[in-house]
N, C-alpha and C. Protein backbone atom coordinates (compact mmCIF):
# COMPACT_ATOMS: atom_id res chain seq x y z
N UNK A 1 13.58 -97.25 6.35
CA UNK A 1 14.00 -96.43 5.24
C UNK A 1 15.28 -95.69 5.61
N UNK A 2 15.91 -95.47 4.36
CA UNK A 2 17.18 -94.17 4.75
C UNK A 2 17.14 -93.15 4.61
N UNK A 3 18.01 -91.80 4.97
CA UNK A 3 17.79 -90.56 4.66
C UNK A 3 19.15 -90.55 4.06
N UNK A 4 19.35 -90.19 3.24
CA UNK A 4 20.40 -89.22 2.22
C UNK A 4 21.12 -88.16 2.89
N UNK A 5 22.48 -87.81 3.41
CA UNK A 5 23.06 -86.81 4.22
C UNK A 5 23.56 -86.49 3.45
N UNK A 6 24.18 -86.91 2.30
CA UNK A 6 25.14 -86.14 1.66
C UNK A 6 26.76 -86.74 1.39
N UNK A 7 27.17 -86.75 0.07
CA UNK A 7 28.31 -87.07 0.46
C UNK A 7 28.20 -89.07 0.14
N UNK A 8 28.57 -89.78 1.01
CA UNK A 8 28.27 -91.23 0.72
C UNK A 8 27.86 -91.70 1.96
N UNK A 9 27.19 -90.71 2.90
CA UNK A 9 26.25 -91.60 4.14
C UNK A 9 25.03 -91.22 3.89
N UNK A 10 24.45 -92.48 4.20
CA UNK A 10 22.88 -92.45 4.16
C UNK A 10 22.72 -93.08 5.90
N UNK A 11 21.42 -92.74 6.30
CA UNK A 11 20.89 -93.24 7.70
C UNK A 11 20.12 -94.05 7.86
N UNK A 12 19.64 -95.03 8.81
CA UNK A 12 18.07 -95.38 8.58
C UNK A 12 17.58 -94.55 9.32
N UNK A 13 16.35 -94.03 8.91
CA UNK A 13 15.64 -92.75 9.79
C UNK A 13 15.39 -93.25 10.74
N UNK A 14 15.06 -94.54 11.72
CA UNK A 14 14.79 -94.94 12.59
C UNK A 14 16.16 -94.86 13.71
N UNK A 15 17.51 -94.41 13.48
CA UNK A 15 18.59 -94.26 14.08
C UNK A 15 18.45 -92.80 14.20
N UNK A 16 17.88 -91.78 13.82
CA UNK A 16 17.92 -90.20 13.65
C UNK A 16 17.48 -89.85 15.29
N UNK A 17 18.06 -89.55 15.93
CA UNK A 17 17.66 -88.81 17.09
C UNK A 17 16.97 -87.44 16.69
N UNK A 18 18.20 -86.47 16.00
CA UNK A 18 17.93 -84.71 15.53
C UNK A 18 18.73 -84.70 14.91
N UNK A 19 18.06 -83.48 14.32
CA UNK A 19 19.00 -82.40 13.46
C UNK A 19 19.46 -81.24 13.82
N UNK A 20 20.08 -80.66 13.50
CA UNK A 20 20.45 -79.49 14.37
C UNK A 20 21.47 -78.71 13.76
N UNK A 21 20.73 -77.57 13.37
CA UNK A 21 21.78 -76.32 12.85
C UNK A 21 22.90 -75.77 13.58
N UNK A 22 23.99 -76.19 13.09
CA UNK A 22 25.30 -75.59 13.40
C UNK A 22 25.20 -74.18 13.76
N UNK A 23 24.67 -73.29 13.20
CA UNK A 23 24.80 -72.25 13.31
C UNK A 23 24.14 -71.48 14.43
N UNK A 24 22.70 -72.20 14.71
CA UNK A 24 21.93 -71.36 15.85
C UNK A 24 22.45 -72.89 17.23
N UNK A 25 22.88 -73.81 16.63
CA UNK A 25 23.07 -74.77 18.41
C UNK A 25 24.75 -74.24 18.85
N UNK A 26 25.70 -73.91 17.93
CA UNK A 26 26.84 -73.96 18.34
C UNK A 26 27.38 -72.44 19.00
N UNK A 27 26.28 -71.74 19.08
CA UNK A 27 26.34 -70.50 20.62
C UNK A 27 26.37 -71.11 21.86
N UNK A 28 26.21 -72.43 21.97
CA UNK A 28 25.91 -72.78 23.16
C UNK A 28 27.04 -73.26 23.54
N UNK A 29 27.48 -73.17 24.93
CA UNK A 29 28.54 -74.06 25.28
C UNK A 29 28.78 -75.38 25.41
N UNK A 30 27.22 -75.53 25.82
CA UNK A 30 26.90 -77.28 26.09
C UNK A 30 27.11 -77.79 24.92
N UNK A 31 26.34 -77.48 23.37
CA UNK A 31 26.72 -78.27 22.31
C UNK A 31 28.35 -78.29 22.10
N UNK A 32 28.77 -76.92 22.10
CA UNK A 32 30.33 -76.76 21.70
C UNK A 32 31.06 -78.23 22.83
N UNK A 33 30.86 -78.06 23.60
CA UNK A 33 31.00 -78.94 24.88
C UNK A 33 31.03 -80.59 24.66
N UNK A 34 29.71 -80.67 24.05
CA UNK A 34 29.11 -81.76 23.72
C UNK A 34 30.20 -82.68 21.90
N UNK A 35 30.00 -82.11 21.54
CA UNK A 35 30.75 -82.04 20.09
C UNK A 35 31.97 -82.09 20.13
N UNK A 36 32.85 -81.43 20.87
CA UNK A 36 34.15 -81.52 21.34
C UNK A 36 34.67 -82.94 21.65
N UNK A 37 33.70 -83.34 22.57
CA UNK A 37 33.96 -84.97 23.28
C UNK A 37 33.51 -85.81 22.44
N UNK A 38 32.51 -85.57 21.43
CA UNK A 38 32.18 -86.35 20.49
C UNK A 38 33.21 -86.83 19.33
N UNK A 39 33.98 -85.68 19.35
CA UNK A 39 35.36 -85.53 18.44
C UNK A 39 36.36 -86.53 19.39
N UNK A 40 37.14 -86.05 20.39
CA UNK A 40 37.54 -87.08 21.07
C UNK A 40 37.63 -87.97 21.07
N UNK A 41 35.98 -88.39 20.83
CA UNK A 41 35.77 -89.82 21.05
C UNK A 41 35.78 -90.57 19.78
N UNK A 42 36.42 -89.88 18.89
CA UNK A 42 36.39 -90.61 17.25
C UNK A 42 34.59 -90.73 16.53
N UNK A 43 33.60 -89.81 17.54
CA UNK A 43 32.11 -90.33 16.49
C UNK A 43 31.76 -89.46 15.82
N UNK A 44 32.51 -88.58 15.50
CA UNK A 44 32.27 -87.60 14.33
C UNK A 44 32.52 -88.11 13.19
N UNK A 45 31.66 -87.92 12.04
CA UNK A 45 32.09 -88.59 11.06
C UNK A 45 31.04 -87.52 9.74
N UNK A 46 31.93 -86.66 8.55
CA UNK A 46 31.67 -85.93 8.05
C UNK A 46 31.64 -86.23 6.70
N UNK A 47 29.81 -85.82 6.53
CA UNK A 47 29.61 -86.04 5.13
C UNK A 47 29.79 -84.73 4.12
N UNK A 48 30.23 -83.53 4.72
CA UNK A 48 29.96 -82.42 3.94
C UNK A 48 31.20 -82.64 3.17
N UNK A 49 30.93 -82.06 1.88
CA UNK A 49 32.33 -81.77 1.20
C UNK A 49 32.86 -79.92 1.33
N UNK A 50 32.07 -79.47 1.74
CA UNK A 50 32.37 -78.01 1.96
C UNK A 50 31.58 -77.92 3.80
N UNK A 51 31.56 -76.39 4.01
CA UNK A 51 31.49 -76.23 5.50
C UNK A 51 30.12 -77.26 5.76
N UNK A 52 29.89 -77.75 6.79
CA UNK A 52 28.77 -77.77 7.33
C UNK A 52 27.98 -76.85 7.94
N UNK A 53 26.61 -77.29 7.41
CA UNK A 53 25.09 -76.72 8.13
C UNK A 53 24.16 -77.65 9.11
N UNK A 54 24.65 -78.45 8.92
CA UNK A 54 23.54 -79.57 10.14
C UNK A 54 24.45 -80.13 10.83
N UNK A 55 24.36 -80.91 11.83
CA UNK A 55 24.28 -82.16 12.62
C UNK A 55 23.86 -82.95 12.81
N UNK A 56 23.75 -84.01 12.74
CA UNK A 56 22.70 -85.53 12.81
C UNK A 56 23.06 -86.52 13.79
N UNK A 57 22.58 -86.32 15.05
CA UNK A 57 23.00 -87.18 16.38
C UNK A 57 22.09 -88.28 15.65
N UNK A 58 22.52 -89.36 15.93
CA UNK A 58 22.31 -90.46 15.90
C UNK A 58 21.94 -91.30 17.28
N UNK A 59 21.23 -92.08 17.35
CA UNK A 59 20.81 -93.45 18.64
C UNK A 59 22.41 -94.02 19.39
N UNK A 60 23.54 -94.11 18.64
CA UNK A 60 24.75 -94.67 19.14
C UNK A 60 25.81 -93.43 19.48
N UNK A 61 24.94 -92.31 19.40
CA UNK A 61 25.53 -91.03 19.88
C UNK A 61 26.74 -90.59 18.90
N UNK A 62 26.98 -91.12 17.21
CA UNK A 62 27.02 -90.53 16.22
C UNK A 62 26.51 -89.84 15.93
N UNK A 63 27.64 -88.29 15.23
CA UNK A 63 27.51 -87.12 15.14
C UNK A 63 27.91 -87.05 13.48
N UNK A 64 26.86 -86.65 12.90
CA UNK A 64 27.27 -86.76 10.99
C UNK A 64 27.05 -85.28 10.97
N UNK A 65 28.63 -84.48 10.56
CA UNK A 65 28.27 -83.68 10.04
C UNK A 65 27.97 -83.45 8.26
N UNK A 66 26.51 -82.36 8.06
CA UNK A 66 25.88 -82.41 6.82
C UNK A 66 25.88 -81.21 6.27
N UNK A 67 25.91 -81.35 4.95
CA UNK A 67 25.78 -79.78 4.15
C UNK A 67 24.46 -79.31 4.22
N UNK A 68 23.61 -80.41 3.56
CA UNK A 68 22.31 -79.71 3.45
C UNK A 68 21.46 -79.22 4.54
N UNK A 69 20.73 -78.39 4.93
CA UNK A 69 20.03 -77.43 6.10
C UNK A 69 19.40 -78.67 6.88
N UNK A 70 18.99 -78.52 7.99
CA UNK A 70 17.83 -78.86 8.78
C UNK A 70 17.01 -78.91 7.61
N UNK A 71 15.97 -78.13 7.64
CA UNK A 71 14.74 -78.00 6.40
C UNK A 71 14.92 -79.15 5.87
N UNK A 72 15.94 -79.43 4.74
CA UNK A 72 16.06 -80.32 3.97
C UNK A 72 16.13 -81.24 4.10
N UNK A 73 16.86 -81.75 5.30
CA UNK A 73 16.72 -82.98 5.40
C UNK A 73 15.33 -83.37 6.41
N UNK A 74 14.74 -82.53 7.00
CA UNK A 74 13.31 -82.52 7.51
C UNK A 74 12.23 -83.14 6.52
N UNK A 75 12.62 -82.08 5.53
CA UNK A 75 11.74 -82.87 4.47
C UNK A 75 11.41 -84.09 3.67
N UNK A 76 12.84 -84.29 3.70
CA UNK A 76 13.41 -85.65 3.37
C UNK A 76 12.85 -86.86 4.30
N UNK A 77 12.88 -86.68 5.68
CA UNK A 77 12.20 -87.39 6.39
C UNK A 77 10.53 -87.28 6.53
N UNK A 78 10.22 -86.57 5.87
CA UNK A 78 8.28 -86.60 5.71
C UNK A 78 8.05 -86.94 4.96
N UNK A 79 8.79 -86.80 3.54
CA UNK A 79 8.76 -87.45 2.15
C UNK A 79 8.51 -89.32 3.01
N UNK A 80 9.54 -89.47 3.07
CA UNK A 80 10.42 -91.09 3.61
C UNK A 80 8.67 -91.25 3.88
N UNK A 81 8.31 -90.62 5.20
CA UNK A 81 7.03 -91.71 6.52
C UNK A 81 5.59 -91.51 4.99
N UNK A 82 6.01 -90.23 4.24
CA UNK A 82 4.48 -90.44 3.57
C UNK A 82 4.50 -92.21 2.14
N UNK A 83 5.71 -92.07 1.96
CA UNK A 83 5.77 -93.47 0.96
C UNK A 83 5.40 -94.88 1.60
């Protein structure tokens, strides 16, 4: 199945490593750290049309940034496994 990020990417949930709020992971140096090189490395790739609130590491160590919260797309993935 896919998850809906927003924007015109969708995932297959089976590629979803995490999610991860921008706001409480990017105090850290390691993410800031981490994300930086991810940029670098061209695997950032942004679905928000305004700021981002999530992150979505991916299995190929693609980094989608997303508007909609953690929560939401959490849910989105319990919806997905209950169908």
């Amino acid at each position: 199945m896919y998850i809906y990020l927003g924007g015109d990417a969708a995932v297959e949930d089976s590629r979803i490593v995490g999610l991860f709020d921008l706001d409480n992971t990017s105090w850290s140096h390691l993410t800031r750290k981490f994300l930086s090189r991810a940029q670098r490395e061209g695997l950032v790739k942004s679905a928000a049309e305004d700021i981002p609130r999530t992150f979505v590491l991916c299995t190929d160590q693609t980094v989608i940034l997303t508007q909609p919260s953690t929560a939401a797309l959490a849910r989105r993935l319990e919806y997905q496994e209950r169908i």
